[in-house]
Protein backbone atom coordinates (compact mmCIF):
# COMPACT_ATOMS: atom_id res chain seq x y z
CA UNK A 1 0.00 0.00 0.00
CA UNK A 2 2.94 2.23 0.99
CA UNK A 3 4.61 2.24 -2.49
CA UNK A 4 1.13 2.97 -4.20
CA UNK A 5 0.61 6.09 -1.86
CA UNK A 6 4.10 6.79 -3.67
CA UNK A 7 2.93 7.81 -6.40
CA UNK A 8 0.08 10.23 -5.29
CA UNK A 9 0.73 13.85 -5.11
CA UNK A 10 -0.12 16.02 -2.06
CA UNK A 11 -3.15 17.21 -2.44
CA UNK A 12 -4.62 13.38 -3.26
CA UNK A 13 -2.91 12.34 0.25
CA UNK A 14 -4.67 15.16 1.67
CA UNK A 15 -7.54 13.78 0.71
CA UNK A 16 -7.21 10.56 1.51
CA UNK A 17 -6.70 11.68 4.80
CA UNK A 18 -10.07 13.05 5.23
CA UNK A 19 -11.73 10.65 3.73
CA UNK A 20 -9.95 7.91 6.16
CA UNK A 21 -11.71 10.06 9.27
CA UNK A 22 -14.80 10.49 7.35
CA UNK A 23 -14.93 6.56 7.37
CA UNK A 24 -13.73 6.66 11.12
CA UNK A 25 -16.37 8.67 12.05
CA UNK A 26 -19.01 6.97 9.69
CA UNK A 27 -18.13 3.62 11.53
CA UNK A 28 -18.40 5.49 14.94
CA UNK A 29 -22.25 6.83 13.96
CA UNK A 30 -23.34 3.46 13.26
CA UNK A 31 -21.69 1.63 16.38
CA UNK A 32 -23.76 1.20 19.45
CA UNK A 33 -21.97 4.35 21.14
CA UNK A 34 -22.89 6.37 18.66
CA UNK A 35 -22.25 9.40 20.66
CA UNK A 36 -18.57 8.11 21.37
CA UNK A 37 -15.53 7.19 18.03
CA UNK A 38 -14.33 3.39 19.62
CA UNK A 39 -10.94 3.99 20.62
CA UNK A 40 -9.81 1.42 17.44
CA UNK A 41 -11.34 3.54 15.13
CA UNK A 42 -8.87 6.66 16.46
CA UNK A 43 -5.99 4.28 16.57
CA UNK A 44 -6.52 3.01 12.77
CA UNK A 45 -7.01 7.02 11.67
CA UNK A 46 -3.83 8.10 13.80
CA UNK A 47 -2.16 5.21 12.22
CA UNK A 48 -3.27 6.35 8.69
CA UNK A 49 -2.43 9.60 9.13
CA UNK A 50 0.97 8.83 10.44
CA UNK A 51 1.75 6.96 7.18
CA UNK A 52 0.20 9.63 5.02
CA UNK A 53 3.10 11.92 6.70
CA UNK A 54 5.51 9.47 6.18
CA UNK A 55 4.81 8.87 2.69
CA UNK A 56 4.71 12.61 1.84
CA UNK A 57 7.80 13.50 3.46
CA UNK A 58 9.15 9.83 1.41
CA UNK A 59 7.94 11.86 -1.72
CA UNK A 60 9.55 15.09 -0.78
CA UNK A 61 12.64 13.37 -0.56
CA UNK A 62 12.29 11.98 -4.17
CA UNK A 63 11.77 15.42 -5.85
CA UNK A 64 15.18 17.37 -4.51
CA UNK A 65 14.81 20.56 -4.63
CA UNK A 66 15.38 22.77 -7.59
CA UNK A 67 18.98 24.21 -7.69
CA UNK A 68 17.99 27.17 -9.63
CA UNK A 69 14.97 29.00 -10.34
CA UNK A 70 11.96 27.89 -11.55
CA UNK A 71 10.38 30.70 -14.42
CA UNK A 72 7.32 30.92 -15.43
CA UNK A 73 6.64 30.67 -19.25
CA UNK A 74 3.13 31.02 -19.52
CA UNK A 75 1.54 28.25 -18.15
CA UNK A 76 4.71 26.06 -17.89
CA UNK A 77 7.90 26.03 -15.77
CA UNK A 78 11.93 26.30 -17.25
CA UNK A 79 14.37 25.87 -14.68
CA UNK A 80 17.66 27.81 -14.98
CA UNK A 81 20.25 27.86 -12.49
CA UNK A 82 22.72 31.02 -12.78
CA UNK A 83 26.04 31.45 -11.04
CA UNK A 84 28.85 33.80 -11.26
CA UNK A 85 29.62 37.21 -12.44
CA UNK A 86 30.59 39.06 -15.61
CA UNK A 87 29.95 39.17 -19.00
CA UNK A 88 29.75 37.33 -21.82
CA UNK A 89 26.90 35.21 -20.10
CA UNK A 90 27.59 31.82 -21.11
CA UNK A 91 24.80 29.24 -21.50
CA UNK A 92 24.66 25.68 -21.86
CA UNK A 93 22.51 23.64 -23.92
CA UNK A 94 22.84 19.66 -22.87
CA UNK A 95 22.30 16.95 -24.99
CA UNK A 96 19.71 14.37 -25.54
CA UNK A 97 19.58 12.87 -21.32
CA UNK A 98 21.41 15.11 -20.04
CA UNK A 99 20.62 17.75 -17.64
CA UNK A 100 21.80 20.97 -16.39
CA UNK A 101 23.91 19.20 -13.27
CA UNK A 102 25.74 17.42 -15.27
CA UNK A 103 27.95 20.55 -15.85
CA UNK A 104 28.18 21.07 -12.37
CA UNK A 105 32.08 20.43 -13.03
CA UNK A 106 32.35 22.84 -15.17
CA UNK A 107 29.63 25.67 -13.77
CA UNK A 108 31.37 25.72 -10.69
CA UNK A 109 35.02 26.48 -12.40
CA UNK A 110 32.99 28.91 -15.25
CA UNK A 111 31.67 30.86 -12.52
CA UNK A 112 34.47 32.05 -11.33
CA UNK A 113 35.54 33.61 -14.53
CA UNK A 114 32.26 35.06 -15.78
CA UNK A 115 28.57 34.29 -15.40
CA UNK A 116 27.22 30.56 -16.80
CA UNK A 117 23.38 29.68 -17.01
CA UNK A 118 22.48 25.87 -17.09
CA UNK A 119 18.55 24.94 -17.69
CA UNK A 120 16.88 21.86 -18.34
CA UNK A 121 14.59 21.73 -21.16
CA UNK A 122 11.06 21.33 -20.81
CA UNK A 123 9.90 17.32 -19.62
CA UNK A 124 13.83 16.99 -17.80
CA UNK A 125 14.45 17.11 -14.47
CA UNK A 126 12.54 20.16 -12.39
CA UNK A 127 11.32 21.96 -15.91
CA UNK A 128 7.72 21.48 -16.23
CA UNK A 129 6.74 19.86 -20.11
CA UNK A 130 6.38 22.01 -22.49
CA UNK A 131 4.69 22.98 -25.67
CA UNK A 132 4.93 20.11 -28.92
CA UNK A 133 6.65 20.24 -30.79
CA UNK A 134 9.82 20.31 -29.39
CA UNK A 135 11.04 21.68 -32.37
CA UNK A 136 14.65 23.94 -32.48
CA UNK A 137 12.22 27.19 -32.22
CA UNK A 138 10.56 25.49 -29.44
CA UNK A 139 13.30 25.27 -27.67
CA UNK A 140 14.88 28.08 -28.58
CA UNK A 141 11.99 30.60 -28.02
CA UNK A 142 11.53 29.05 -24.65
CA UNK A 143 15.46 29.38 -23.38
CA UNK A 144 15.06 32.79 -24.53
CA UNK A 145 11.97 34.06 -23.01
CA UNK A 146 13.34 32.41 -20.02
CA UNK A 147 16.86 34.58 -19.70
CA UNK A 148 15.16 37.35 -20.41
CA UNK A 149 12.81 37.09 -17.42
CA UNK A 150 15.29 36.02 -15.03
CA UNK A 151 17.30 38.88 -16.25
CA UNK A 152 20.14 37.76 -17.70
CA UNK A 153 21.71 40.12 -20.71
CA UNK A 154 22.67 39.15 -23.82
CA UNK A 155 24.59 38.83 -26.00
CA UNK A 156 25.55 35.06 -24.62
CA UNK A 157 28.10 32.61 -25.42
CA UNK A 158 26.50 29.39 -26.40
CA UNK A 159 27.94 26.20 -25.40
CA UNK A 160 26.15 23.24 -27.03
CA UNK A 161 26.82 19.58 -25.82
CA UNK A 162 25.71 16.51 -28.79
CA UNK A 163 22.44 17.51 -29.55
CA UNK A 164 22.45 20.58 -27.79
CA UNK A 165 25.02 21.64 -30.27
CA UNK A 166 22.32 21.82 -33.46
CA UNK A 167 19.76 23.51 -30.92
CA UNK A 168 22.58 26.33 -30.18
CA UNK A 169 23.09 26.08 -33.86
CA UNK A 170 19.79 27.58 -34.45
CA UNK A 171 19.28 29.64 -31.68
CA UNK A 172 21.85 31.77 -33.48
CA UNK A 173 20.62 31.92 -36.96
CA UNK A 174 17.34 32.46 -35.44
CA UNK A 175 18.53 35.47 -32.76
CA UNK A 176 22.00 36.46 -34.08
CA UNK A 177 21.95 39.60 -32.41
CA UNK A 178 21.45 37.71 -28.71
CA UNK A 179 24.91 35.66 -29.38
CA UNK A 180 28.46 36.18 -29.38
CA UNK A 181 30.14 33.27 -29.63
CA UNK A 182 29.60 28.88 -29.21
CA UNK A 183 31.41 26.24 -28.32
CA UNK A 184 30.36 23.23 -29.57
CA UNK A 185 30.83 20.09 -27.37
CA UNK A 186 31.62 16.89 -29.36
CA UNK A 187 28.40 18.18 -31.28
CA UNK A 188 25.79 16.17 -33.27
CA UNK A 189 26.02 17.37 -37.00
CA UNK A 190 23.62 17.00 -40.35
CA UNK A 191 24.26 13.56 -41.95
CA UNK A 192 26.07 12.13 -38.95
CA UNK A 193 25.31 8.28 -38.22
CA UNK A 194 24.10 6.93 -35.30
CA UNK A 195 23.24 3.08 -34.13
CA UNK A 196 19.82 2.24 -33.69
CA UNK A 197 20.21 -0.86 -32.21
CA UNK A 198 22.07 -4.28 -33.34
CA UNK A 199 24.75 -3.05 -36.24
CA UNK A 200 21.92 -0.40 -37.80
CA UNK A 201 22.20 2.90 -38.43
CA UNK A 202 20.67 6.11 -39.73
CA UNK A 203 22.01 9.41 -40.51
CA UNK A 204 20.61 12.12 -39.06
CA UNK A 205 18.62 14.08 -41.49
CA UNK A 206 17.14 10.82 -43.52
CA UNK A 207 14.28 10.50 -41.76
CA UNK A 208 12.72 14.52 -42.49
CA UNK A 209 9.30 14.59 -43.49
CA UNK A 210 9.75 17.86 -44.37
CA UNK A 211 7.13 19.15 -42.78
CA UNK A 212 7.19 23.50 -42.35
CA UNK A 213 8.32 24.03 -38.57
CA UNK A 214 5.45 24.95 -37.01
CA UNK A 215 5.77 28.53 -35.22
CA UNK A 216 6.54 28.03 -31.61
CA UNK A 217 4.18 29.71 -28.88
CA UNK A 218 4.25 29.73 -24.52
CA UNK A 219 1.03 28.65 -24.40
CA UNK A 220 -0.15 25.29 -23.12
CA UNK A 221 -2.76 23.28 -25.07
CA UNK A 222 -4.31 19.89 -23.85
CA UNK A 223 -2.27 17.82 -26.97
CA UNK A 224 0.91 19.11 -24.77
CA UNK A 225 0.40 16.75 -22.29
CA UNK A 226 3.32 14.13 -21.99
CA UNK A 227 1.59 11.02 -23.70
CA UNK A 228 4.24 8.23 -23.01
CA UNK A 229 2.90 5.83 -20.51
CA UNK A 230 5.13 6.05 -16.93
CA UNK A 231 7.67 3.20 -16.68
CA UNK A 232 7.47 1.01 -13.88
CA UNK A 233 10.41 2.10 -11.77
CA UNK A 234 13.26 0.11 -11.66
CA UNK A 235 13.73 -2.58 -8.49
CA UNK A 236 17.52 -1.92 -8.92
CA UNK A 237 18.52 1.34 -10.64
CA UNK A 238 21.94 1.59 -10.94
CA UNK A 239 24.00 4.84 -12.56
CA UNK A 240 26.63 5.37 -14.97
CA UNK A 241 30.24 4.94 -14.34
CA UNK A 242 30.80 8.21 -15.54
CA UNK A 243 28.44 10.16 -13.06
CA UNK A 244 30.81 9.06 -10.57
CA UNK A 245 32.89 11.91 -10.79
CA UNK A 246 30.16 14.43 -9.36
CA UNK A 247 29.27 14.88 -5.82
CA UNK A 248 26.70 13.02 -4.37
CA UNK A 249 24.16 15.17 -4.20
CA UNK A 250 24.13 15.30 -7.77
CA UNK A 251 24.77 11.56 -8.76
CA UNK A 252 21.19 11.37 -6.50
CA UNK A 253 19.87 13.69 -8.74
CA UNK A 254 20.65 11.96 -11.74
CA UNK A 255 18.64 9.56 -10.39
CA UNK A 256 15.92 11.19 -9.76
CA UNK A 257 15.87 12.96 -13.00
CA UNK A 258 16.12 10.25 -15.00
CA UNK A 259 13.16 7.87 -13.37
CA UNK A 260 10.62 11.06 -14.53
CA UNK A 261 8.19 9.78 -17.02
CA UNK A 262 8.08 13.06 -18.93
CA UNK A 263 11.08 12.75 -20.32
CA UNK A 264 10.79 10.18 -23.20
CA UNK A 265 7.50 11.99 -24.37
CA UNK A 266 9.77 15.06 -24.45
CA UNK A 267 12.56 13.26 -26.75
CA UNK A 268 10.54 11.28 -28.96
CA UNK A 269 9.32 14.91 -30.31
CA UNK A 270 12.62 16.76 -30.10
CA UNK A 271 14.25 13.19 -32.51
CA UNK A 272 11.13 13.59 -34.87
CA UNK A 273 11.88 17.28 -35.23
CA UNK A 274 15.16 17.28 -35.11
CA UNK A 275 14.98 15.55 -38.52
CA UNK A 276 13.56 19.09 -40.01
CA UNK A 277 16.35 20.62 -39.82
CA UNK A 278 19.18 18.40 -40.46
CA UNK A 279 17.67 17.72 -43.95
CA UNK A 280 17.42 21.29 -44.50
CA UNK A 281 21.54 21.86 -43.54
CA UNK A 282 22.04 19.07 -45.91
CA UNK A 283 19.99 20.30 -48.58
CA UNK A 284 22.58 23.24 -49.08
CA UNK A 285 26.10 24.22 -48.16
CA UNK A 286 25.94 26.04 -44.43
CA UNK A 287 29.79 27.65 -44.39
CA UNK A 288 29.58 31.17 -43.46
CA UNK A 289 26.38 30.39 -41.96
CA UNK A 290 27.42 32.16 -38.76
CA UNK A 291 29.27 34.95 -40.25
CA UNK A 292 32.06 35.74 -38.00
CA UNK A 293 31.25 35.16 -34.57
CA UNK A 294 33.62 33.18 -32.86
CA UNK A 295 33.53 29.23 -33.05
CA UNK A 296 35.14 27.10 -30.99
CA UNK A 297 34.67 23.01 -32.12
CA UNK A 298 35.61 20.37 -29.41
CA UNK A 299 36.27 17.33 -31.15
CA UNK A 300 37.13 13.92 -29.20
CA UNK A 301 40.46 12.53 -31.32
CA UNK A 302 38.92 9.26 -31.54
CA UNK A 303 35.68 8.48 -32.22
CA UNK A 304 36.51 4.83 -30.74
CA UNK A 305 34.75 2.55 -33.89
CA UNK A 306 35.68 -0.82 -33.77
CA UNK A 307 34.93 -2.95 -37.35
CA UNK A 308 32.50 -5.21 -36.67
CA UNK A 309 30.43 -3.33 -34.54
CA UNK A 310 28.25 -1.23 -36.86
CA UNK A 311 26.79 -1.99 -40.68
CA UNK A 312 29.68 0.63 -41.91
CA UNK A 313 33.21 0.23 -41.80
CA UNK A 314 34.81 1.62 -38.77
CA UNK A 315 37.49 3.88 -41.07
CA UNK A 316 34.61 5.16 -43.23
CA UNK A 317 32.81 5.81 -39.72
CA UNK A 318 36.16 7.96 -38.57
CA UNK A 319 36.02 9.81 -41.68
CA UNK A 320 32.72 11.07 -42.15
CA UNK A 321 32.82 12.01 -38.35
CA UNK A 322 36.00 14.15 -38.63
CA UNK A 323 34.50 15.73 -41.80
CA UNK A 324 31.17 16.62 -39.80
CA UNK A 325 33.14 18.02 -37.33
CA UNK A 326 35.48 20.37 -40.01
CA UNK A 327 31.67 21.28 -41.43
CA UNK A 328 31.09 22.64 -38.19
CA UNK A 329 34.11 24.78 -38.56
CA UNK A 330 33.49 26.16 -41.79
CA UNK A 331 30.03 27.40 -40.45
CA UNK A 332 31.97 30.69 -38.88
CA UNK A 333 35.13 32.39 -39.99
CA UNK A 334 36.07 33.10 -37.23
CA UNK A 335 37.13 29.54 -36.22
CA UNK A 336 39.06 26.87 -34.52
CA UNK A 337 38.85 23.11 -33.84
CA UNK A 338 40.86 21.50 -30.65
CA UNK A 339 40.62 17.92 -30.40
CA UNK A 340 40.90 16.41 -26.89
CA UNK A 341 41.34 12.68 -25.81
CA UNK A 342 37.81 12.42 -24.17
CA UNK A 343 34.83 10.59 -24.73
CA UNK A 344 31.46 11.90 -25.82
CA UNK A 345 30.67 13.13 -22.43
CA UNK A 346 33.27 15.64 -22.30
CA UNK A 347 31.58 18.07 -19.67
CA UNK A 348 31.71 14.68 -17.52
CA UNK A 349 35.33 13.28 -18.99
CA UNK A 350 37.55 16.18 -19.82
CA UNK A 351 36.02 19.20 -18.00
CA UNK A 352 39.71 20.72 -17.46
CA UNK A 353 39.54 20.92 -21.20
CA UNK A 354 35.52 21.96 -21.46
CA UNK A 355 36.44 24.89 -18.82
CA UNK A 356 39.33 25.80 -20.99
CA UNK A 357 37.65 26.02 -24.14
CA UNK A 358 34.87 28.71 -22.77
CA UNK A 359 37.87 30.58 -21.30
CA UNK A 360 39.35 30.75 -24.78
CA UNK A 361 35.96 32.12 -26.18
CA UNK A 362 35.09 34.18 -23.19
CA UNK A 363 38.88 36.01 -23.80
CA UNK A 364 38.52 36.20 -27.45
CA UNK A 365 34.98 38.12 -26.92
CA UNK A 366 35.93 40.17 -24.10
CA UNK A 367 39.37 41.21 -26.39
CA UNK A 368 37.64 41.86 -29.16
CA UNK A 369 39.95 39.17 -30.68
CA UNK A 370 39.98 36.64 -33.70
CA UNK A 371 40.18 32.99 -32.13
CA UNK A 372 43.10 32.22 -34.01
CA UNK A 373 44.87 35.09 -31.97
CA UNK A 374 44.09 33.53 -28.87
CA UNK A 375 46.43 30.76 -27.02
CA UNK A 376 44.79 27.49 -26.72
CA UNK A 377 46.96 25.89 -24.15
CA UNK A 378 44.52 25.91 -21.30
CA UNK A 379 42.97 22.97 -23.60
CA UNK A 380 45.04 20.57 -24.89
C-alpha cells in the first residue's frame, strides 16, 4: 500500500486523509456508542495519518529541490540555475539525457571567470513539459523568453553539448543579435550516423518529413500533455560509471531525473523534429552560416569505432565524423577546432579541457579578438 501512496501527489494524500476520518467517524455513527468514536477507530485514523506523513515527506525526498529558479513561461515552468559574475553570459545547452547538473564540473570552475546559465529543457528534471513540438524554435523561443525574465543580458556565449550543439546552432541563426560566440561540445552534425540498435544505423537528417516548422508559442494546449505511458520504476537502478565523478548530491539527482516519465514523451518529439532541420543543412552548403562570430569546435580525437560493430566500416565511420566536425568549422570564420582525448561526455570526462575552451571564447569576446589570436593551451 505504501509504495502505491508513492505515487500520489499532495493534495490526493490530503484527501485521503479526510476521507480515512470520514470513514472513522461513519463507523463510529453506526456503532452502538454512537455518541462516542471506539478507541480502534482513532488508533486506525492516527495510524493512517501517520503513514500519510511518512509517505509525503518519502515523496519530498524523491523530488530534490530545484537548484535554480523555476520561471514561469506562460503556463509552464523552465528551470535555470545562474552562477557567477561578468559578461559574456555563457549558457549551456545539454544533450539528448542530459541535464543541467551534469555541468556542475564545469559551472562551478565557469563561474568564477564570468557568469554561466544551465537549464533543463522542458519534460527533464525540475522543468515542467512544455509545448509540442519540441522543435529547435521550441526550444529556442523558450530558453530565450526564459533569460530574459530572469534577467540575464545578452549577448551570450552558447555552449552546445551533442544535440544541444544543433539547438545552439539555431538559436543563433534564429537570434543572431542575442549571441556572441559557441562552443560546440563533441556536437551532433547533419548527416552524422548513429546506431539504432544491433549493427543499424541512420544518418541524421534521412528521416525529415519535411514538414514546415510549425511557429513556436508559450502557451499550453491539452495535446501538450506528456503522452508516453510512466515506466514502472526500476527494483535496482543503478547509474553510470561516468556520473561518478560528481558529488553526491548530484549523482542522487541523476537519479531522480532520469526515473521522470516526462522525459521520453519530451525526446521522442525533439528526434522527430530534429529531422527538419538536419535535412534542411544538408539540402545546401551552411559555411559562413554564422558569419564571424567566434567558433570554438571540441572534437574527441577518436571516435573509438571498432569494425564489426556497426553496418559501416569503422574507417569510413572515422572519416565522415571528422569531416562533420570540419563542417562545423566552416560554419563561422572566425574559427578553430581543438581535439581532446575524451569521450562523448566531455563536460563529464575532460572538464579541465571543457572549462578551458569557454575561457578561450570568453577572452577572445571580451578582447575583441579573432580565435586564431588567442592561445589554446589551457585545452590541450
Amino acid at each position: 500500500m505504501t509504495s502505491s501512496l508513492l505515487s500520489l501527489d499532495k493534495r490526493t494524500l490530503l484527501e485521503l486523509t479526510v476521507c480515512a476520518f470520514m470513514v472513522v467517524l461513519s463507523g463510529a455513527t453506526h456503532s452502538r456508542a454512537a455518541r462516542t468514536i471506539p478507541l480502534d477507530h482513532i488508533q486506525t485514523a492516527i495510524k493512517f495519518r501517520s503513514m500519510i506523513l511518512k509517505t509525503s515527506a518519502r515523496m519530498q525526498q524523491q523530488r530534490p529541490k530545484a537548484q535554480g529558479r523555476l520561471v514561469d513561461l506562460g503556463g509552464h515552468r523552465l528551470h535555470v540555475n545562474c552562477t557567477g559574475k561578468g559578461a559574456p553570459i555563457v549558457v549551456v545547452e545539454n544533450g539528448l539525457g542530459d541535464f543541467s547538473f551534469d555541468w556542475f564540473l564545469v559551472q562551478s570552475r565557469i563561474s568564477h571567470v564570468t557568469r554561466i546559465c544551465t537549464y533543463d529543457r522542458g519534460g527533464y528534471a525540475w522543468s515542467d513539459p512544455g509545448p509540442k513540438p519540441r522543435t529547435f524554435a521550441q526550444l529556442n523561443l523558450e530558453l530565450r523568453d526564459a533569460l530574459s525574465k530572469v534577467g540575464e543580458q545578452a549577448p551570450f556565449l552558447l555552449v552546445g553539448h551533442s544535440y544541444g550543439g544543433p539547438v545552439v546552432r539555431n538559436f543563433a541563426l534564429t537570434y543572431p543579435q542575442l549571441v556572441t560566440g559557441i562552443v560546440f561540445v563533441d556536437s551532433a552534425f547533419e548527416g552524422q550516423r548513429v546506431g539504432v540498435g544491433g549493427r543499424m544505423m541512420i544518418r541524421l537528417g534521412e528521416n525529415a518529413k519535411h514538414l514546415a516548422i510549425p511557429t513556436p508559442r508559450e502557451n499550453m494546449k491539452p495535446s501538450d500533455k506528456p503522452t508516453f505511458p510512466p515506466k514502472a520504476p526500476s527494483s535496482n537502478p543503478t547509474l553510470d560509471r561516468m556520473y561518478s565523478v560528481l558529488p553526491a548530491d548530484q549523482q542522487r539527482w541523476q537519479m531522480w531525473a532520469q526515473s521522470q516519465p516526462q522525459l521520453e514523451d519530451a525526446e521522442n518529439s525533439q528526434r522527430e523534429w530534429s529531422d527538419e532541420y538536419f535535412a534542411n543543412w544538408l539540402s545546401k552548403s551552411q559555411d559562413g552560416a554564422l558569419g564571424t562570430i567566434p567558433v570554438l569546435v571540441l572534437t574527441r580525437a577518436d571516435g573509438g569505432y571498432r569494425d564489426g560493430e556497426y553496418e559501416i566500416p569503422a574507417a569510413q565511420l572515422e572519416a565522415e565524423r571528422r569531416e562533420g566536425q570540419a563542417r562545423l568549422v566552416r560554419l563561422s570564420q572566425n574559427s578553430r577546432e581543438v581535439m581532446i582525448s575524451s569521450g562523448h561526455n566531455m563536460e563529464l570526462e575532460a572538464p579541465d579541457q571543457v572549462v578551458g575552451a569557454i575561457r578561450l571564447v570568453v577572452t577572445a569576446v571580451r578582447e575583441k579578438k579573432n580565435l586564431s589570436d588567442v592561445g589554446a593551451r589551457e585545452i590541450q
